[in-house]
Protein backbone atom coordinates (compact mmCIF):
# COMPACT_ATOMS: atom_id res chain seq x y z
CA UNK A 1 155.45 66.62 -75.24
CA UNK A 2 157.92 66.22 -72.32
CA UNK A 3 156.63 67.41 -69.10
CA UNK A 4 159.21 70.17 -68.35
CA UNK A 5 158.06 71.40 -71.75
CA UNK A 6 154.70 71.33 -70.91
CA UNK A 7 155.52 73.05 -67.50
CA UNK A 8 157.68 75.99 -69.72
CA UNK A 9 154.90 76.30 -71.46
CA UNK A 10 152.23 77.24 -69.28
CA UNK A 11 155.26 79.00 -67.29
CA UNK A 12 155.32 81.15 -70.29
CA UNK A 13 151.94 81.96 -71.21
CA UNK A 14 151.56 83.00 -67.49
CA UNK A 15 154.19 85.25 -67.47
CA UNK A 16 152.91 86.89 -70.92
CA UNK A 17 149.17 87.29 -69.33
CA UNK A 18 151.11 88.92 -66.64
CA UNK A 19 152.85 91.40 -68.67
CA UNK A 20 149.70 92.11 -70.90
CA UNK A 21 147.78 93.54 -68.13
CA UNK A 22 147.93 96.53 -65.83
CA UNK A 23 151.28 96.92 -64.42
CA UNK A 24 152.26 97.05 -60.96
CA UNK A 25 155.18 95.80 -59.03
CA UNK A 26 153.91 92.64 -57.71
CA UNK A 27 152.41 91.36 -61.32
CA UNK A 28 156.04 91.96 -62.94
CA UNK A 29 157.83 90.30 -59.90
CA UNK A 30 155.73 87.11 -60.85
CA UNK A 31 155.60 87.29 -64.48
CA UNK A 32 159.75 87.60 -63.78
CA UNK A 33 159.59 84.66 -61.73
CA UNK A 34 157.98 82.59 -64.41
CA UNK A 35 159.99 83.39 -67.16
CA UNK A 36 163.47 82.73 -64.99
CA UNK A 37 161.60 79.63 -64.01
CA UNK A 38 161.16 79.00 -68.27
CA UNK A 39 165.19 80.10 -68.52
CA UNK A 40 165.74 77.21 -66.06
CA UNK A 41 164.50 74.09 -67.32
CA UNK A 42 165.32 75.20 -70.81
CA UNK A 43 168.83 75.64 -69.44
CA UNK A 44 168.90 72.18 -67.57
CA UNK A 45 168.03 70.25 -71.19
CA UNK A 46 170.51 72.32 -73.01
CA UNK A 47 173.00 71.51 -70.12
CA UNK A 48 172.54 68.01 -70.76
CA UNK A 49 172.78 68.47 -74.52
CA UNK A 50 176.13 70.09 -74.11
CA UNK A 51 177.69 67.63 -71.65
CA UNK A 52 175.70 64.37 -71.93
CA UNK A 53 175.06 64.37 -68.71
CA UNK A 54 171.85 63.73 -67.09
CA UNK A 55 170.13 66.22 -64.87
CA UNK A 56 167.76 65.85 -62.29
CA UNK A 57 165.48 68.57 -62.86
CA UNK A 58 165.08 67.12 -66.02
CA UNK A 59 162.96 63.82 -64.70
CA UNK A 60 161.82 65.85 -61.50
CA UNK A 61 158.02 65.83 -62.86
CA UNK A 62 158.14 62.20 -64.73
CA UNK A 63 160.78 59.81 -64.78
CA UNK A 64 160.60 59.24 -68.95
CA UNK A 65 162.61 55.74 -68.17
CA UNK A 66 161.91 54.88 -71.53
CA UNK A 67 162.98 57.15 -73.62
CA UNK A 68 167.37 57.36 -75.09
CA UNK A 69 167.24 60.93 -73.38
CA UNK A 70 165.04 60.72 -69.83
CA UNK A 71 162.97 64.08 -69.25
CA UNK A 72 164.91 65.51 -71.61
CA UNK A 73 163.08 68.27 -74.23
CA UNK A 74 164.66 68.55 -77.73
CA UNK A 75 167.31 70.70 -78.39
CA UNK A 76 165.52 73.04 -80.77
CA UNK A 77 162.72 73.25 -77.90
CA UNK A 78 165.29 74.06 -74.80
CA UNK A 79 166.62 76.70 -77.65
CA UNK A 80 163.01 78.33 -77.79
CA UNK A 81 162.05 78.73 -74.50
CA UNK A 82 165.30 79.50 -73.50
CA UNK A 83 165.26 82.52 -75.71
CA UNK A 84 161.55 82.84 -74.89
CA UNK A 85 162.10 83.12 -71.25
CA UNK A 86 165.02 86.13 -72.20
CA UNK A 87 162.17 87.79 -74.08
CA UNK A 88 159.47 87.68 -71.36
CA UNK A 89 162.03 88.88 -68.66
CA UNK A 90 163.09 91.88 -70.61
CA UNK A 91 159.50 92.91 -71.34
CA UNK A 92 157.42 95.05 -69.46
CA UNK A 93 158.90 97.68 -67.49
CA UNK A 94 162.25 97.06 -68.98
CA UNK A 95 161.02 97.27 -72.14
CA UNK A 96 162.25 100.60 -73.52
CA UNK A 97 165.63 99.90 -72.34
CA UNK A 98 165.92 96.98 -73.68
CA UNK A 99 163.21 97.30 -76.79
CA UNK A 100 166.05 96.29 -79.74
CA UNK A 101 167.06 93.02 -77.59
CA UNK A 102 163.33 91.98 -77.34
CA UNK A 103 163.05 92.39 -81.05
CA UNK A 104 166.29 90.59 -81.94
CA UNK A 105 165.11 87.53 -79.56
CA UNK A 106 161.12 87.64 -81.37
CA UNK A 107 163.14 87.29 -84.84
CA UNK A 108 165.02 84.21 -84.10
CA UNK A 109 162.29 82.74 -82.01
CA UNK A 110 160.21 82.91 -85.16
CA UNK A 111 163.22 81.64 -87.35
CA UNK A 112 163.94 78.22 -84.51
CA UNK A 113 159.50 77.85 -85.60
CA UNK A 114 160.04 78.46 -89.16
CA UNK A 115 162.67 75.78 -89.25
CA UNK A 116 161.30 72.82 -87.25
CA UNK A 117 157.81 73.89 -89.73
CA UNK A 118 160.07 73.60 -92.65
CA UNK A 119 161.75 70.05 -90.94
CA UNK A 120 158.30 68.50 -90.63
CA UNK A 121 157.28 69.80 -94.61
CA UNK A 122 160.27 68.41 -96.07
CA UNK A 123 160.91 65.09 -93.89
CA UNK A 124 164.35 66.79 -91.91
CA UNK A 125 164.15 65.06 -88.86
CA UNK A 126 167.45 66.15 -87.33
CA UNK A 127 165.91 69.85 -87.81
CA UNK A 128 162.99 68.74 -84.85
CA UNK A 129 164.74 66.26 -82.54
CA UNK A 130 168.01 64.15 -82.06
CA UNK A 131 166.11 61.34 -81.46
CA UNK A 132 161.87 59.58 -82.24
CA UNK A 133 162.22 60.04 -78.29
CA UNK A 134 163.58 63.21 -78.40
CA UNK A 135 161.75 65.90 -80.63
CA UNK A 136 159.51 68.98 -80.93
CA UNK A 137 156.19 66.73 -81.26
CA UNK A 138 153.17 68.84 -83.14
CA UNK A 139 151.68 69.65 -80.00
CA UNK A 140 154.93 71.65 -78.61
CA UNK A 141 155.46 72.86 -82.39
CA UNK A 142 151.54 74.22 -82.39
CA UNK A 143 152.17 75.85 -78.67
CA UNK A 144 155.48 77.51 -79.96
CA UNK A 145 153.73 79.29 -82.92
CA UNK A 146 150.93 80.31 -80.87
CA UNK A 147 153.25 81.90 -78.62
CA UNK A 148 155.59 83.52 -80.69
CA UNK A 149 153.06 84.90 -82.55
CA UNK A 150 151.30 86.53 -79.04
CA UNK A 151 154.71 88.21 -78.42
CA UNK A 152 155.12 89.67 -81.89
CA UNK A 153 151.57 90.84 -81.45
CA UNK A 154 152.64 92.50 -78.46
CA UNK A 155 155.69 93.60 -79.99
CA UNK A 156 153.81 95.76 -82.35
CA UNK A 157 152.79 98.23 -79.41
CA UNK A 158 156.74 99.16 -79.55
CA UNK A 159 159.49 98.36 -81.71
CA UNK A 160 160.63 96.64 -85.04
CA UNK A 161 157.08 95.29 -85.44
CA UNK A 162 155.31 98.33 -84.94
CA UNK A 163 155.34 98.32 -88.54
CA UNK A 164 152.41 95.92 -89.61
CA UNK A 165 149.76 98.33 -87.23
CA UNK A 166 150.97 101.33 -89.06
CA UNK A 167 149.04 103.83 -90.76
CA UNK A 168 151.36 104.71 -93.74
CA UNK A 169 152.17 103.37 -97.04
CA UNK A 170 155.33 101.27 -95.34
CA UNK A 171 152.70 99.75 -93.49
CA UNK A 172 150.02 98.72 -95.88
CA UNK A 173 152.15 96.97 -97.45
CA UNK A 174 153.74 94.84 -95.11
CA UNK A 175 150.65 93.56 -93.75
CA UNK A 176 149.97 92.71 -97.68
CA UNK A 177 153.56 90.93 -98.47
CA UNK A 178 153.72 88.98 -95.02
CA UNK A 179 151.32 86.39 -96.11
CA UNK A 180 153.04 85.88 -99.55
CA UNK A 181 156.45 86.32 -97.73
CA UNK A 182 156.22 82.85 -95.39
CA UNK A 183 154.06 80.74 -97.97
CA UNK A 184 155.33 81.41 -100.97
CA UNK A 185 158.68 79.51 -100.65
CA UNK A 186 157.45 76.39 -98.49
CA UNK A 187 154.69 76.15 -101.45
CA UNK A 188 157.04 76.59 -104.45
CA UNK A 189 160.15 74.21 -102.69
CA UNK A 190 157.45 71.97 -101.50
CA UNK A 191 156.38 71.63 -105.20
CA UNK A 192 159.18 70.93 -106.70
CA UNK A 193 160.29 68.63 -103.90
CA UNK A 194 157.22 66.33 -104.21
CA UNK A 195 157.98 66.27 -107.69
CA UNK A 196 161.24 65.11 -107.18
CA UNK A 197 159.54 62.39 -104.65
CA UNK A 198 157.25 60.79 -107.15
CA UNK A 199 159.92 60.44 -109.93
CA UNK A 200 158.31 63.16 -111.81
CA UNK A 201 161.67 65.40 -112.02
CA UNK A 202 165.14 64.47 -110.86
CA UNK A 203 167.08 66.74 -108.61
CA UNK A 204 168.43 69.15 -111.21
CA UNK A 205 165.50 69.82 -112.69
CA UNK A 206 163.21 70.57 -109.87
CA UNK A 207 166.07 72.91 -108.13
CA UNK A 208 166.07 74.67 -111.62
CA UNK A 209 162.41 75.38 -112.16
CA UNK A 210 162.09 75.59 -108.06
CA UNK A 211 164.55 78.43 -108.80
CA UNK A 212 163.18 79.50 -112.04
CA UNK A 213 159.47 80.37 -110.56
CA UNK A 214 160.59 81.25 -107.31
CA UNK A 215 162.37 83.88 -109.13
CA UNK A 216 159.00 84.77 -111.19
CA UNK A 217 157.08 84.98 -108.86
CA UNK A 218 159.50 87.10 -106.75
CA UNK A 219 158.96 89.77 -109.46
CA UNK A 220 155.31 89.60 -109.69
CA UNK A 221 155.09 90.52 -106.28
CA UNK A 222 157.72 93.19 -106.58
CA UNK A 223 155.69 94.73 -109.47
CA UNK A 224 152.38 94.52 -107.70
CA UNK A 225 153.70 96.18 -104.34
CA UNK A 226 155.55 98.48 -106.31
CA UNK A 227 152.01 99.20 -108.18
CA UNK A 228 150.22 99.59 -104.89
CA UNK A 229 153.03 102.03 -103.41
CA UNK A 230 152.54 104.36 -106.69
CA UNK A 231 148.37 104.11 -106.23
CA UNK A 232 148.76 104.99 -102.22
CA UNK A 233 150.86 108.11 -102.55
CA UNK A 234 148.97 109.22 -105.95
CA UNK A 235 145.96 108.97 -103.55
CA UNK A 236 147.82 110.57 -100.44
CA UNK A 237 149.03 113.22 -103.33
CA UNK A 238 145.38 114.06 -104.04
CA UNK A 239 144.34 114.02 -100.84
CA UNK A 240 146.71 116.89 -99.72
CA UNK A 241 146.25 119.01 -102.74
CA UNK A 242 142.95 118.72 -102.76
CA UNK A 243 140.00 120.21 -101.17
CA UNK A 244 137.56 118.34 -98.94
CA UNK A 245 134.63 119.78 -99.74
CA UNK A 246 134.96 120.78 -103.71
CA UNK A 247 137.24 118.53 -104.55
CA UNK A 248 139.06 121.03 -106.84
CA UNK A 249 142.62 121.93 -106.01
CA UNK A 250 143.49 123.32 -102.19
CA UNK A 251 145.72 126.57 -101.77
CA UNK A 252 149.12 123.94 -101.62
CA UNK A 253 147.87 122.76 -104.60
CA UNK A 254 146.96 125.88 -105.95
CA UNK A 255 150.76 126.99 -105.54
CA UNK A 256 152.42 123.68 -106.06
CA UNK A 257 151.02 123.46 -109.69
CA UNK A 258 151.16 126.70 -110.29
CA UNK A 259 154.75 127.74 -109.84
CA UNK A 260 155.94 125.58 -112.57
CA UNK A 261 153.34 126.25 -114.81
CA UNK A 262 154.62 130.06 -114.66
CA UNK A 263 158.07 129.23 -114.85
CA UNK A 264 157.02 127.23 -118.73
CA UNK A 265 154.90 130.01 -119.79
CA UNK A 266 158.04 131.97 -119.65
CA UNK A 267 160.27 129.06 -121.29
CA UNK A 268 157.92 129.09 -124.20
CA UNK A 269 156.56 132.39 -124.00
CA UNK A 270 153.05 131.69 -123.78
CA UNK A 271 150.59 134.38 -122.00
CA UNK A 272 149.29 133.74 -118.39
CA UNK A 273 146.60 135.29 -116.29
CA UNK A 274 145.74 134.63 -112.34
CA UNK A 275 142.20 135.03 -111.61
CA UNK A 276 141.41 135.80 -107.81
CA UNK A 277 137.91 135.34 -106.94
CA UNK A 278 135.90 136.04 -103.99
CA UNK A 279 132.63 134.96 -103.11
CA UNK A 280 130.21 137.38 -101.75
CA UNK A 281 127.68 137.03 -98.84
CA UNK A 282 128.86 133.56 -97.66
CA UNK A 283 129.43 134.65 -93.84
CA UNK A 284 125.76 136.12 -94.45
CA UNK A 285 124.51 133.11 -95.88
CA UNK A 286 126.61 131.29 -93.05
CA UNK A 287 125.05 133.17 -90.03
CA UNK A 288 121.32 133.83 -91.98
CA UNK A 289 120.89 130.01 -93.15
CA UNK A 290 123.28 127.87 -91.62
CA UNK A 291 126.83 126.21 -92.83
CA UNK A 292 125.24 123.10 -94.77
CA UNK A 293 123.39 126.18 -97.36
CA UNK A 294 127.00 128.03 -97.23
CA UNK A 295 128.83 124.45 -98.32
CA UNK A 296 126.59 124.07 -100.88
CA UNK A 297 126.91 128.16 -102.15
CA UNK A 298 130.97 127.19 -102.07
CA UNK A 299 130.14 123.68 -103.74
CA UNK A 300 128.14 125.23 -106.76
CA UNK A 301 130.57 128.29 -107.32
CA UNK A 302 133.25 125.55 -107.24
CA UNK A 303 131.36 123.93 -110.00
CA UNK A 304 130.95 127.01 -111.94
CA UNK A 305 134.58 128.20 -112.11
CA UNK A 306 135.57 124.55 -112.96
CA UNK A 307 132.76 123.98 -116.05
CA UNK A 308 133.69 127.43 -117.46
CA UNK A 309 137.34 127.07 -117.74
CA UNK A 310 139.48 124.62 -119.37
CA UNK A 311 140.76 121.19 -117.81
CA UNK A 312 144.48 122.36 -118.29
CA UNK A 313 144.07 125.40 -116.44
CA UNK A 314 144.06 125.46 -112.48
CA UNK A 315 141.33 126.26 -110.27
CA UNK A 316 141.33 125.75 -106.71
CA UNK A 317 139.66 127.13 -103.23
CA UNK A 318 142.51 129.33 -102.00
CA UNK A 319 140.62 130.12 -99.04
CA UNK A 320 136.88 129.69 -97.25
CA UNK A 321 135.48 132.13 -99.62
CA UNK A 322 138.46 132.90 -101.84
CA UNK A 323 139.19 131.06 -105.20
CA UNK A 324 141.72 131.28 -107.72
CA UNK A 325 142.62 130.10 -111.28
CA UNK A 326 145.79 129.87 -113.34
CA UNK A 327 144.47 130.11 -116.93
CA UNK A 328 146.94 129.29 -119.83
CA UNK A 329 144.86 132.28 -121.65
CA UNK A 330 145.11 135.38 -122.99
CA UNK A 331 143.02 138.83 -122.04
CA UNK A 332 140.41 138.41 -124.80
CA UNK A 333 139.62 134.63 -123.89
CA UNK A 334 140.18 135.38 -120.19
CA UNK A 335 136.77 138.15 -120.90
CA UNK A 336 134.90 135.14 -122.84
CA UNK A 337 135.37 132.61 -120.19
CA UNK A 338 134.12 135.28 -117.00
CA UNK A 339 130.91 136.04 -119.87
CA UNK A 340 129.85 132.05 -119.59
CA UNK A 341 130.64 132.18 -116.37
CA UNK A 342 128.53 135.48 -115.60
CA UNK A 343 125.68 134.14 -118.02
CA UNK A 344 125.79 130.09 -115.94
CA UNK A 345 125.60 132.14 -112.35
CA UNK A 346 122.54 133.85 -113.99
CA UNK A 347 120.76 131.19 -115.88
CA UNK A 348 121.60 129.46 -111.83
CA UNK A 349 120.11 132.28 -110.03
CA UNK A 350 117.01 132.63 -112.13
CA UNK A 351 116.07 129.17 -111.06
CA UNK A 352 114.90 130.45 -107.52
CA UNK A 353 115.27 126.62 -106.37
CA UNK A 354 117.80 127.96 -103.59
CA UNK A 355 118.11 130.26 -100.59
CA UNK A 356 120.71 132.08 -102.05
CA UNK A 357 122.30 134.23 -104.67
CA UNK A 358 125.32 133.61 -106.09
CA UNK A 359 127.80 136.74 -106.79
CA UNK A 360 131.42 137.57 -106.75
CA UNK A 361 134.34 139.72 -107.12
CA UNK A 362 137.05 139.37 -109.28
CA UNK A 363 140.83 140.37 -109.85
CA UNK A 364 143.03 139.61 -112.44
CA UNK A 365 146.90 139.93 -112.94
CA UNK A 366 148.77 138.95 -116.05
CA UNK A 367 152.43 138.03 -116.87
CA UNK A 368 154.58 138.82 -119.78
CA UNK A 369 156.63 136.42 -120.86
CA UNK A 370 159.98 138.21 -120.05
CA UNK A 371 158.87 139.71 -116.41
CA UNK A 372 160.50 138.33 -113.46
CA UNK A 373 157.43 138.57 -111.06
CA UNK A 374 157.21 135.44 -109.06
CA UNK A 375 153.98 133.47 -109.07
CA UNK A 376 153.21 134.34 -105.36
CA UNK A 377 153.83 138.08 -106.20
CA UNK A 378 151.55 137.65 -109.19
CA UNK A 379 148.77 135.93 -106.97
CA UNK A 380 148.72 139.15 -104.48
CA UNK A 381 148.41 141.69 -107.41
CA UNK A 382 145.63 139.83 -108.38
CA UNK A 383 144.45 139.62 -105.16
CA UNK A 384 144.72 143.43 -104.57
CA UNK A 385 142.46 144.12 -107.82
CA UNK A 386 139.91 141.90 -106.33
CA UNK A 387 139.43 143.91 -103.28
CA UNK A 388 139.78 146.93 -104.48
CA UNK A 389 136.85 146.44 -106.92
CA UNK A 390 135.05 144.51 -103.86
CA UNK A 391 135.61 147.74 -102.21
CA UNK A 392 134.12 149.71 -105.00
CA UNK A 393 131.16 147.16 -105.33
CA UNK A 394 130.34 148.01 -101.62
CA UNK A 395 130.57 151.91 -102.02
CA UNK A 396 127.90 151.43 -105.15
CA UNK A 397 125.91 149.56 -103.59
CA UNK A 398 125.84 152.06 -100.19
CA UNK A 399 125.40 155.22 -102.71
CA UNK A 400 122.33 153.44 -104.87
CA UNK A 401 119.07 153.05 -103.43
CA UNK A 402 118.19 149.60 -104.09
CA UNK A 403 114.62 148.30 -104.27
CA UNK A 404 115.59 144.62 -102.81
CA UNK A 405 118.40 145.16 -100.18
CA UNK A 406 118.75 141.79 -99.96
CA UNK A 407 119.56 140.35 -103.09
CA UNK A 408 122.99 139.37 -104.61
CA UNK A 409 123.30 139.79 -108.14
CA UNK A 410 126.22 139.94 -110.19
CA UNK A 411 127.73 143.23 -110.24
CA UNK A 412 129.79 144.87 -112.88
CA UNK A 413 133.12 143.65 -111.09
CA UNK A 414 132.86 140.54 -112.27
CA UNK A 415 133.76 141.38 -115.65
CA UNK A 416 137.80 142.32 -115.99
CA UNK A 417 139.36 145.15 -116.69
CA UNK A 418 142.28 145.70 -119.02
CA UNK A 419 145.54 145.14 -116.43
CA UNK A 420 147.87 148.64 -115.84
C-alpha cells in the first residue's frame, strides 16, 4: 500500500466518523476538509496517469525510488477514492439535495471493488494495477470493501439502499437474494474456469455449462423468491382479514369475501342467509370481571359460531361484540345450525367452570336469487332484526320477575324467525 493511499484512507474513514455523529457546523467543516483532502491525492495519481508526468505530492510522504511509478497509487485505487471523496463531501447536510448523486457514486464504488475482487479470482492483473509496483495490494483491496460497505450502510438511512432495512415484502427479499446475487457468479465462473485451468474442459465447454448452470440456477432462485413473495402477502392477506384475537375473519374480511360470494349465489341461484349476531353482557362482563374474562367470553362464542357452521360459509367478528356469518344455506338448515349452536352454548354454560354466561341475539336476512339488494344492504337488514329482537329481549326481561337477576341464559331470540 502506497503511502498517499494509506493517508486517503484514514482521510476517509475520518471524514465518515465525522459525518456519522451529531451534526454541527464545525464537525462537517472537517469531515469536508478530509474528504477534499481524499479528492486531492486521488486527483494527483490520476493526473499522473493521464499525462505521465510525475507529481510531487505524489512522493511528498515517501520517495518510492524504486518502484516504475514513484508514490504513485494504482489507477483503479485513485478511481475509488476519488469517487469516495465525492461521496463523503456530498453527505451529511447536503445529503437530501444531493441523495441520487450519493447513491449513483456508492454503486460504482462497489462495481471499481467488485472488479479488482473479480481481477484477483480470475488472475486479471491489468484489472488491479498497471504495474507489480503499481497495484491495489490486498491490504488497500480489504480497506476499500470495508469502506464501501460503511457508506452503503449509511446509505440505507436515506436513499436507493433504504431498501435492504425495509419492512415490506420488497425488502425481505432483497436482504435474501443479495448474498446469492454477488456469490453466485464468481462461484459458478470460478468453477468452470478452474476447470478449464487443470485441462479438465477446454474453453467451449466450460463457457457452455458456465452458461448452462448459471442459467439454472438463475431460475431456481427466481422460483424460490417468487415462492417466498406469494407466502409473505398470503400471510400479510391473513393478517388484515383476520382478527387478532379469534382468529376468524375481521369486518374487511367479512365484506371482502362476502360480496362475491353474493354476487355467485345469484349467478347460480343458490339461497343465501346473513346471520348478525350480538353478544350479550360483554361490557358487563368487561367492567364486572375484567377484559382478559371478556376476551375469553368473545374467544369461546367465536369458537361456537365457527364449530356449528360449515367451513365454506363465513364467519367473522364484525365488531367488539358483534358477529356475523354468510351461510350458503337455506331457512330450514339455517334453524338446525342456531339449534346446535343453542344446545353447545348450553351444554357450555352448564359446566359452571367460568364467570360467565354466554347468550346472544340474533338477526337474520335472506336473498332471493333474482333481488338486487347489495350485500352491505343485506348485512343492515339483518342487523336491524337483531336489535330489534335485542330490544324485545330487554323489555321481557324488565316485565318478568326473574328469580336470578344476574344470569344470562339463552333467550328465545336466538332462534330465527321466518324473514317478511
Amino acid at each position: 500500500m502506497k503511502a498517499n493511499t494509506a493517508l486517503a484512507m484514514l482521510l476517509s474513514t475520518a471524514s465518515l466518523a465525522l459525518i456519522q455523529q451529531e451534526q454541527s457546523d464545525r464537525r462537517t467543516l472537517i469531515s469536508r476538509i478530509c474528504a477534499a483532502l481524499v479528492v486531492l491525492l486521488a486527483g494527483a495519481a490520476l493526473f499522473g496517469h493521464l499525462t505521465g508526468r510525475s507529481v510531487a505530492l505524489n512522493t511528498l510522504l515517501a520517495a518510492d525510488s524504486s518502484a516504475d511509478m514513484p508514490g504513485r497509487m494504482s489507477i483503479q485505487t485513485a478511481a475509488f477514492l476519488m469517487l469516495l471523496g465525492l461521496a463523503l463531501a456530498f453527505e451529511g447536510k447536503w445529503q437530501k439535495r444531493h441523495s441520487h448523486v450519493v447513491d449513483l457514486l456508492t454503486i460504482i464504488l462497489g462495481m471499481i471493488t467488485l472488479v479488482i475482487i473479480a481481477g484477483y479470482c480470475f488472475g486479471a492483473a491489468q484489472l488491479f494495477g498497471q504495474s507489480p509496483s503499481t497495484r491495489t495490494s490486498l491490504q488497500t483491496l480489504v480497506c476499500m470493501a470495508t469502506l464501501g460497505f460503511a457508506i452503503v450502510v449509511r446509505r440505507t438511512q436515506a436513499g436507493f439502499f433504504s431498501v435492504f432495512i425495509g419492512m415490506g415484502i420488497g425488502s425481505h427479499i432483497a436482504r435474501i437474494a443479495l448474498p446469492f446475487a454477488l456469490l453466485l457468479p464468481f462461484l459458478v465462473v470460478g468453477s468452470g474456469a478452474y476447470l478449464m485451468l487443470a485441462g479438465s474442459l477446454s474453453a467451449p465447454y466450460a463457457a457452455a455449462l458456465t452458461a448452462s448452470i448459471t442459467t439454472l440456477l438463475l431460475c431456481i432462485i427466481v422460483v424460490l423468491m417468487a415462492r417466498r413473495i406469494n407466502e409473505l402477502e398470503h400471510h400479510l392477506r391473513e393478517i388484515s382479514l383476520t382478527d387478532e384475537l379469534t382468529k376468524i375473519y375481521n369486518r374487511r374480511g367479512f365484506y371482502l369475501l362476502g360480496e362475491p360470494i353474493l354476487s355467485e349465489g345469484r349467478r347460480l341461484l343458490m339461497p343465501l342467509t346473513i346471520l348478525y349476531f350480538d353478544l350479550d353482557g360483554l361490557k358487563e362482563v368487561n367492567d364486572t370481571l375484567g377484559h382478559d374474562t371478556g376476551s375469553q367470553l368473545v374467544l369461546e362464542f367465536a369458537n361456537l359460531l365457527r364449530a356449528t357452521f360449515r367451513s365454506s360459509d363465513v364467519v367473522a367478528r364484525v365488531g367488539g361484540d358483534e358477529f356475523a356469518v354468510v351461510a350458503r344455506s337455506r331457512q330450514a338448515d339455517i334453524m338446525i345450525a342456531l339449534k346446535r349452536l343453542d344446545a353447545a352454548i348450553e351444554a357450555a354454560n352448564s359446566t359452571g367452570e367460568k364467570p360467565y354466561q354466554i347468550s346472544y341475539s340474533v338477526g337474520e336476512a335472506a336473498s332471493e336469487p333474482t333481488a338486487d339488494e347489495s350485500f352491505a344492504e343485506l348485512v343492515a337488514r339483518a342487523d336491524a332484526v337483531m336489535y330489534e329482537r335485542k330490544r324485545l329481549k330487554k323489555a321481557a326481561r324488565a316485565s318478568t320477575a326473574e328469580t336470578d337477576p344476574g344470569s344470562r341464559q339463552p333467550l328465545p331470540a336466538a332462534t330465527v324467525q321466518e324473514p317478511r
